[in-house]
N, C-alpha and C. Protein backbone atom coordinates (compact mmCIF):
# COMPACT_ATOMS: atom_id res chain seq x y z
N UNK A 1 -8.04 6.76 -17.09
CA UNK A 1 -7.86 5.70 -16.12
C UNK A 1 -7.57 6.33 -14.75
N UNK A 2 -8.46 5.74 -13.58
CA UNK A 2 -8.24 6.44 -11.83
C UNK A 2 -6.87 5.40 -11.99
N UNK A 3 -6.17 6.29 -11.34
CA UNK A 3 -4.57 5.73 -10.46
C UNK A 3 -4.66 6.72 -8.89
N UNK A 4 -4.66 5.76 -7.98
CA UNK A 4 -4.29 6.19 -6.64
C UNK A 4 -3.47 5.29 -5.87
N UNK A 5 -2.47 6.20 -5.47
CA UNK A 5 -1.23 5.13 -4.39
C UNK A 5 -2.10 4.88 -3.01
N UNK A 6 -1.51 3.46 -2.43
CA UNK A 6 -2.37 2.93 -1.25
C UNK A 6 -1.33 3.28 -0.56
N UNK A 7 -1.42 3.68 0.86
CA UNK A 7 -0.09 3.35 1.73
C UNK A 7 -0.28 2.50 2.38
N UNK A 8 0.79 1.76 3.37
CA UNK A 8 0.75 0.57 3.81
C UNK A 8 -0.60 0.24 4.54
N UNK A 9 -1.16 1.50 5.20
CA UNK A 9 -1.97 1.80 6.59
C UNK A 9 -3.51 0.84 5.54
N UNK A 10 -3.89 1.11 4.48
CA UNK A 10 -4.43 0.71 3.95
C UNK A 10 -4.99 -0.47 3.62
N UNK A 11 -3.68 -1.37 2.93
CA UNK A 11 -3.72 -2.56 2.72
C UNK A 11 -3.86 -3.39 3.78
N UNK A 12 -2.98 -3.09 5.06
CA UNK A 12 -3.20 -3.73 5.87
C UNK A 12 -4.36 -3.67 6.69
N UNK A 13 -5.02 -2.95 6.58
CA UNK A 13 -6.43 -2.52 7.06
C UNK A 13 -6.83 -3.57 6.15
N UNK A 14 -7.35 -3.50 4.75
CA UNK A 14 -8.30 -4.06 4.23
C UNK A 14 -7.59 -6.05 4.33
N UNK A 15 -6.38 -6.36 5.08
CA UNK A 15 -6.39 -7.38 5.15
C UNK A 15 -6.48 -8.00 6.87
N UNK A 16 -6.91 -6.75 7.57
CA UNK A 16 -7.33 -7.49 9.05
C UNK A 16 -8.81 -7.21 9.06
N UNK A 17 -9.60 -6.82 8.02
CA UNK A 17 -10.99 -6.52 8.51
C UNK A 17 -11.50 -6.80 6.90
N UNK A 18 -12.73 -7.48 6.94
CA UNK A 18 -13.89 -7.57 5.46
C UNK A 18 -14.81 -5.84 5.77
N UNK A 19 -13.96 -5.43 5.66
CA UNK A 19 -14.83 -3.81 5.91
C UNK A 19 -14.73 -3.14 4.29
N UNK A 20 -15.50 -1.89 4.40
CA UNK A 20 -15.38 -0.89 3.37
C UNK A 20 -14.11 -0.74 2.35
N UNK A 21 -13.15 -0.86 3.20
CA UNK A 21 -11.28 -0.80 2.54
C UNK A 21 -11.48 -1.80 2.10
N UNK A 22 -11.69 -2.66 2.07
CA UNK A 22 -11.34 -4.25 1.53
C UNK A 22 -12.32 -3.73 0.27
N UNK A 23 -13.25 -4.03 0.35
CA UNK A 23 -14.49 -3.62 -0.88
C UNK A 23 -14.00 -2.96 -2.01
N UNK A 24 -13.74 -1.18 -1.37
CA UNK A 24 -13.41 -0.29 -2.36
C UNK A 24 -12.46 -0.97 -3.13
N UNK A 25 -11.30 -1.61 -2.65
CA UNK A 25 -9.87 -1.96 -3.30
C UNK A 25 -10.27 -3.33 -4.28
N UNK A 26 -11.12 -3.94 -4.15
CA UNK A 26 -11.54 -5.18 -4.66
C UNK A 26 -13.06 -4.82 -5.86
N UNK A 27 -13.71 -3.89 -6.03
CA UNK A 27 -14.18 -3.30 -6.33
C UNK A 27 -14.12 -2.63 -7.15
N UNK A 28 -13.56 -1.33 -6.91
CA UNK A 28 -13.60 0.08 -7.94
C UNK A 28 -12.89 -0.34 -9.13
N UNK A 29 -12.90 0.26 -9.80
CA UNK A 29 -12.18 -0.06 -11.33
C UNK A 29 -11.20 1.18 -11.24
N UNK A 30 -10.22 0.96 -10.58
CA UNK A 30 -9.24 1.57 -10.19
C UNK A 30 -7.96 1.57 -10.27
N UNK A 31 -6.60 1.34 -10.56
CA UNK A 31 -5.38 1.10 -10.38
C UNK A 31 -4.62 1.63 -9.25
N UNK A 32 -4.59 1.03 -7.84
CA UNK A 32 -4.09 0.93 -6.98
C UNK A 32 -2.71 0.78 -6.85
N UNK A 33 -1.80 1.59 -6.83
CA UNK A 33 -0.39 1.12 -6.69
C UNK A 33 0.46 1.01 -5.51
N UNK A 34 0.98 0.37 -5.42
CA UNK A 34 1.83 0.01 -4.02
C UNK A 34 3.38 -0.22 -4.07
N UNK A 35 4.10 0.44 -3.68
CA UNK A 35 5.47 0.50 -3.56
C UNK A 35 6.12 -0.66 -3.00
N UNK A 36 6.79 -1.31 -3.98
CA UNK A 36 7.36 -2.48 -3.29
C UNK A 36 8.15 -2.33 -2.05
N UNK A 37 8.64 -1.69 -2.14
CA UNK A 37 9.16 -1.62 -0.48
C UNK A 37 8.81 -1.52 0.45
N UNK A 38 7.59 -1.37 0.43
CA UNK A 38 6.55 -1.43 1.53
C UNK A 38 6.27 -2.89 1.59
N UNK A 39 6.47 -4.10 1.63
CA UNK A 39 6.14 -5.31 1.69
C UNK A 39 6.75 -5.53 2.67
N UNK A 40 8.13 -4.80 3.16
CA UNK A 40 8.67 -5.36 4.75
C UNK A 40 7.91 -4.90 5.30
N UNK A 41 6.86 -3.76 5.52
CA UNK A 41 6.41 -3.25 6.83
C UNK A 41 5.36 -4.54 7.21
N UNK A 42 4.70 -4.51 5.95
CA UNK A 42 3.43 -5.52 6.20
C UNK A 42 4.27 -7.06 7.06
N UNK A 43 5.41 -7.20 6.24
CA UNK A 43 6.13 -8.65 6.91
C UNK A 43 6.09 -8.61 8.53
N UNK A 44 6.75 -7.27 8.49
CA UNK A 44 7.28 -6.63 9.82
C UNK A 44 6.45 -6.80 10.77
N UNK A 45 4.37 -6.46 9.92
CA UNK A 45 3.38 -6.71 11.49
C UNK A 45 2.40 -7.69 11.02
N UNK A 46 3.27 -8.61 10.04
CA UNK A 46 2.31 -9.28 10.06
C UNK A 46 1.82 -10.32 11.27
N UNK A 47 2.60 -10.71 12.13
CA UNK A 47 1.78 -10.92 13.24
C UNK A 47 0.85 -9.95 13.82
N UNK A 48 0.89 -9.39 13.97
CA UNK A 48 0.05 -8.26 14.72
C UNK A 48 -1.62 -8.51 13.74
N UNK A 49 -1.38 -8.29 12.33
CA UNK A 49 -2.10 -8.81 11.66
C UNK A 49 -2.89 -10.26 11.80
N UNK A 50 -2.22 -10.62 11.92
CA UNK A 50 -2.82 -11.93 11.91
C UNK A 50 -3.51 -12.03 13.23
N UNK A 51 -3.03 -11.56 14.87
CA UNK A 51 -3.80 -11.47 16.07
C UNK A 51 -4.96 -10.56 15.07
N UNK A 52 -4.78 -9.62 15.12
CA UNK A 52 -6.36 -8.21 14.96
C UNK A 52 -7.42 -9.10 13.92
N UNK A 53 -6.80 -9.97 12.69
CA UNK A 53 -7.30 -10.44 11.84
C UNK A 53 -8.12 -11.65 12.33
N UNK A 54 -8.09 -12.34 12.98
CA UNK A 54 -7.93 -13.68 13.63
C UNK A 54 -7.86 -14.71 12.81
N UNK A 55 -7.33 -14.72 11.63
CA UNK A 55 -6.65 -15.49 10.05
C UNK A 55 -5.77 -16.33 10.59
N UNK A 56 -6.27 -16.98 10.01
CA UNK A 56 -4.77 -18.05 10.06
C UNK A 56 -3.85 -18.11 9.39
N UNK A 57 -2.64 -18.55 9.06
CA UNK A 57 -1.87 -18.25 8.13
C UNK A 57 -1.66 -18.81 7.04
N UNK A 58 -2.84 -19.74 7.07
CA UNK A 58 -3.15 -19.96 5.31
C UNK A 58 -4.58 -18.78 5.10
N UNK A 59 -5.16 -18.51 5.61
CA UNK A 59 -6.16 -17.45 5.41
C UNK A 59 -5.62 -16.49 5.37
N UNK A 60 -4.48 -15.89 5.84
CA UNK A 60 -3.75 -14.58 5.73
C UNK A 60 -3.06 -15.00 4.63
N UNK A 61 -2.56 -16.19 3.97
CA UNK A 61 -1.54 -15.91 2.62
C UNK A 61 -2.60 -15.91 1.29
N UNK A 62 -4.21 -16.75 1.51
CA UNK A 62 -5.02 -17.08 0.67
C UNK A 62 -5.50 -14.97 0.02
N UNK A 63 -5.57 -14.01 1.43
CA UNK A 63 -6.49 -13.29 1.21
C UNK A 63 -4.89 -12.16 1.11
N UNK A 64 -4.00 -12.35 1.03
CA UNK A 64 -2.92 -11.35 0.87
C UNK A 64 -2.78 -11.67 -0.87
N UNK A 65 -2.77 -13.20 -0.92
CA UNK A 65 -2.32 -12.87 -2.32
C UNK A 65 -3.83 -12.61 -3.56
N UNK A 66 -5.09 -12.31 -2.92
CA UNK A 66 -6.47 -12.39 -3.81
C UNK A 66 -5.61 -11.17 -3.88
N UNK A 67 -5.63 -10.06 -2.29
CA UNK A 67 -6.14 -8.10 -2.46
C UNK A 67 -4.65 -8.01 -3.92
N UNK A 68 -3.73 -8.75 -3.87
CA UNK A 68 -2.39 -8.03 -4.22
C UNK A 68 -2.75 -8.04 -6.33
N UNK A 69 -4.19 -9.09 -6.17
CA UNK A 69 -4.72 -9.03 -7.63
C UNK A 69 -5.06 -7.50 -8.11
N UNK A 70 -5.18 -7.15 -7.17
CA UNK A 70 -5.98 -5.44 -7.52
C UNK A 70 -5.10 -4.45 -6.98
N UNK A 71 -3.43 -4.90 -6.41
CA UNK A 71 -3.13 -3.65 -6.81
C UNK A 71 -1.83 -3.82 -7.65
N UNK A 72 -1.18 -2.57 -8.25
CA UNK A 72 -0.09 -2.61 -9.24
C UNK A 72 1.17 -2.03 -8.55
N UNK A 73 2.02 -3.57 -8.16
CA UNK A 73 3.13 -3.15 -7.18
C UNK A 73 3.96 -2.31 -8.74
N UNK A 74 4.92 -1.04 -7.55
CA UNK A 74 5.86 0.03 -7.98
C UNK A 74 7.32 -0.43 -8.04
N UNK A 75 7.99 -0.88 -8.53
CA UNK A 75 9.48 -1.19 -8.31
C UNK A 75 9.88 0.37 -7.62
N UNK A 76 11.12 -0.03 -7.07
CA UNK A 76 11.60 1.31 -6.50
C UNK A 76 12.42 1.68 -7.52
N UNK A 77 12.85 1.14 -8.29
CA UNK A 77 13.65 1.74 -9.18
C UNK A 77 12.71 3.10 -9.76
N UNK A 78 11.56 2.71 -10.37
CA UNK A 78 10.67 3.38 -11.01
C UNK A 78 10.38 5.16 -10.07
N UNK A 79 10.36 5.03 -8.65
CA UNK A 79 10.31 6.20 -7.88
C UNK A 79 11.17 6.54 -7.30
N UNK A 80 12.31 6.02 -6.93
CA UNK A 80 13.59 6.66 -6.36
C UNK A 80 14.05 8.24 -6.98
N UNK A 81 13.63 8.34 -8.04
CA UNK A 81 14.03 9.72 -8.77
C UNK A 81 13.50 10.91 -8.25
N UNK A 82 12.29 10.38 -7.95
CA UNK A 82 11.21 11.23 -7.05
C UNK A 82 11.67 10.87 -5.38
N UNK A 83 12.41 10.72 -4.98
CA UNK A 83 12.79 10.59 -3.04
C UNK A 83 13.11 11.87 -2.78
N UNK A 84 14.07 12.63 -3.79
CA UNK A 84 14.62 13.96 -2.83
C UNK A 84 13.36 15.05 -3.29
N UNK A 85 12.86 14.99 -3.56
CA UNK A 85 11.27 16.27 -4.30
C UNK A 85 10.44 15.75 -2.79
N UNK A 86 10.14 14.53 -3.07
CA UNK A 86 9.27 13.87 -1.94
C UNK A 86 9.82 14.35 -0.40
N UNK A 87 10.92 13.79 -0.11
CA UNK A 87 11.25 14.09 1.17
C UNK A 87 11.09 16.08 1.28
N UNK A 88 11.30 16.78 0.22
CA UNK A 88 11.33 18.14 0.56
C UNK A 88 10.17 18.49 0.76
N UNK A 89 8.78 17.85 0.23
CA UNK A 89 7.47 17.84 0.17
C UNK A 89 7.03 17.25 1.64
N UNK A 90 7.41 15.98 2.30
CA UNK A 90 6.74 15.77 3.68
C UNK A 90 7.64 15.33 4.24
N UNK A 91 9.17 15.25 3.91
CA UNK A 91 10.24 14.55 4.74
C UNK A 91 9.90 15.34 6.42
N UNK A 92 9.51 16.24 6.86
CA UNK A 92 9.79 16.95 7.73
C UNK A 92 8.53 17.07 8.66
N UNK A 93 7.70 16.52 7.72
CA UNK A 93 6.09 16.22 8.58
C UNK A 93 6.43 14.58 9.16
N UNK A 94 6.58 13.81 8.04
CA UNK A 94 6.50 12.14 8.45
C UNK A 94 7.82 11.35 7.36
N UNK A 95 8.62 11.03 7.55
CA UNK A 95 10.05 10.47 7.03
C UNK A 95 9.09 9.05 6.16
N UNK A 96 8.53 8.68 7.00
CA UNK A 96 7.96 7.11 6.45
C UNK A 96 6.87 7.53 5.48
N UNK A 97 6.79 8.38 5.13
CA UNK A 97 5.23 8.81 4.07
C UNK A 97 6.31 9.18 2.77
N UNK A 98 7.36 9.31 2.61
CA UNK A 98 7.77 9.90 1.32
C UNK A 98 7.95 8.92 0.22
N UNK A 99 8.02 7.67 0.50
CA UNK A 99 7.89 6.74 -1.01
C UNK A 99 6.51 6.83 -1.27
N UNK A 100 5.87 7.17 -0.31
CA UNK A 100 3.72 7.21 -1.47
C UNK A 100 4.15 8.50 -1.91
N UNK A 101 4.59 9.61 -1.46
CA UNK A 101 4.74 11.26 -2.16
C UNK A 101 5.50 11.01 -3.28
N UNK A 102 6.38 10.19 -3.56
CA UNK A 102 7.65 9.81 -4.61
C UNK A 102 6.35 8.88 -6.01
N UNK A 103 5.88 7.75 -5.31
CA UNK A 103 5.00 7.36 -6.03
C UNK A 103 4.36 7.98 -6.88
N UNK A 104 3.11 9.00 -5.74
CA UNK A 104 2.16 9.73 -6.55
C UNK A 104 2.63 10.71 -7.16
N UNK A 105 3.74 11.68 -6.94
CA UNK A 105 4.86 12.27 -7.99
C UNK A 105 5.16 11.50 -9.28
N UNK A 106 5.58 10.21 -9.04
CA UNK A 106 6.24 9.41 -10.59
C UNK A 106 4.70 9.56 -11.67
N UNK A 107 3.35 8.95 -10.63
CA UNK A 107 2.28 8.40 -11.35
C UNK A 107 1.03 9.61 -11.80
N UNK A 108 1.96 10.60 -10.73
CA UNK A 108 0.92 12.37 -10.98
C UNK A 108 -0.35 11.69 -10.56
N UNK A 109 -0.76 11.26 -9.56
CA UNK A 109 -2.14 11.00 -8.49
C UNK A 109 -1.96 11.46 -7.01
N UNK A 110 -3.11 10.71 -7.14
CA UNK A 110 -3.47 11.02 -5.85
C UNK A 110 -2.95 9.85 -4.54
N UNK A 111 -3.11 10.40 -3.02
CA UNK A 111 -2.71 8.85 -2.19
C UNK A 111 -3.76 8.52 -1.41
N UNK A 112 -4.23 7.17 -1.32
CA UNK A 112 -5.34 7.57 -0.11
C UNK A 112 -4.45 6.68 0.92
């Protein structure tokens, strides 16, 4: 079975544009996983989203909750074990990238 962690940059891509990202993720026969704690960032722009998208906000909740069919949210409980490996791995490149490094550590994949 393919397992690859999405990071936020991703999802939210494939939910302001019907492009390639949207496809692959809706598409591939894949297991996509996504760290629940990443759901504030998306909250966080989802306006911004919704301007770039030009969705409305029943079209932004219709097409947030289809993509979230195809991927397999992460409790944090499940990767927290993996935070201090992770942060020693990219804490020092990018602070905000270490729950996908913690992820793909718990799930041994890859991130796109």
């Amino acid at each position: 079975m393919n397992i690859i962690v999405i990071d936020t940059n991703i999802f939210m891509s494939a939910l302001i544009r019907d492009s390639s990202t949207r496809l692959l993720l809706t598409n591939l026969k894949i297991n996509f996983l996504f760290p629940e704690f990443e759901f504030k960032e998306i909250e966080k722009y989802k306006q911004d989203i919704l301007k770039k998208s030009k969705l409305s906000e029943k079209e932004f909740n219709i097409l947030y909750l289809r993509l979230l069919k195809y991927v397999r949210i992460i409790p944090t409980d499940v990767i927290i074990k993996y935070r201090e490996e992770s942060d020693k791995i990219i804490g020092h490149i990018d602070n905000k990238d270490t729950i996908f490094v913690a992820t793909a550590l718990a799930f041994n994949c890859p991130i796109w």
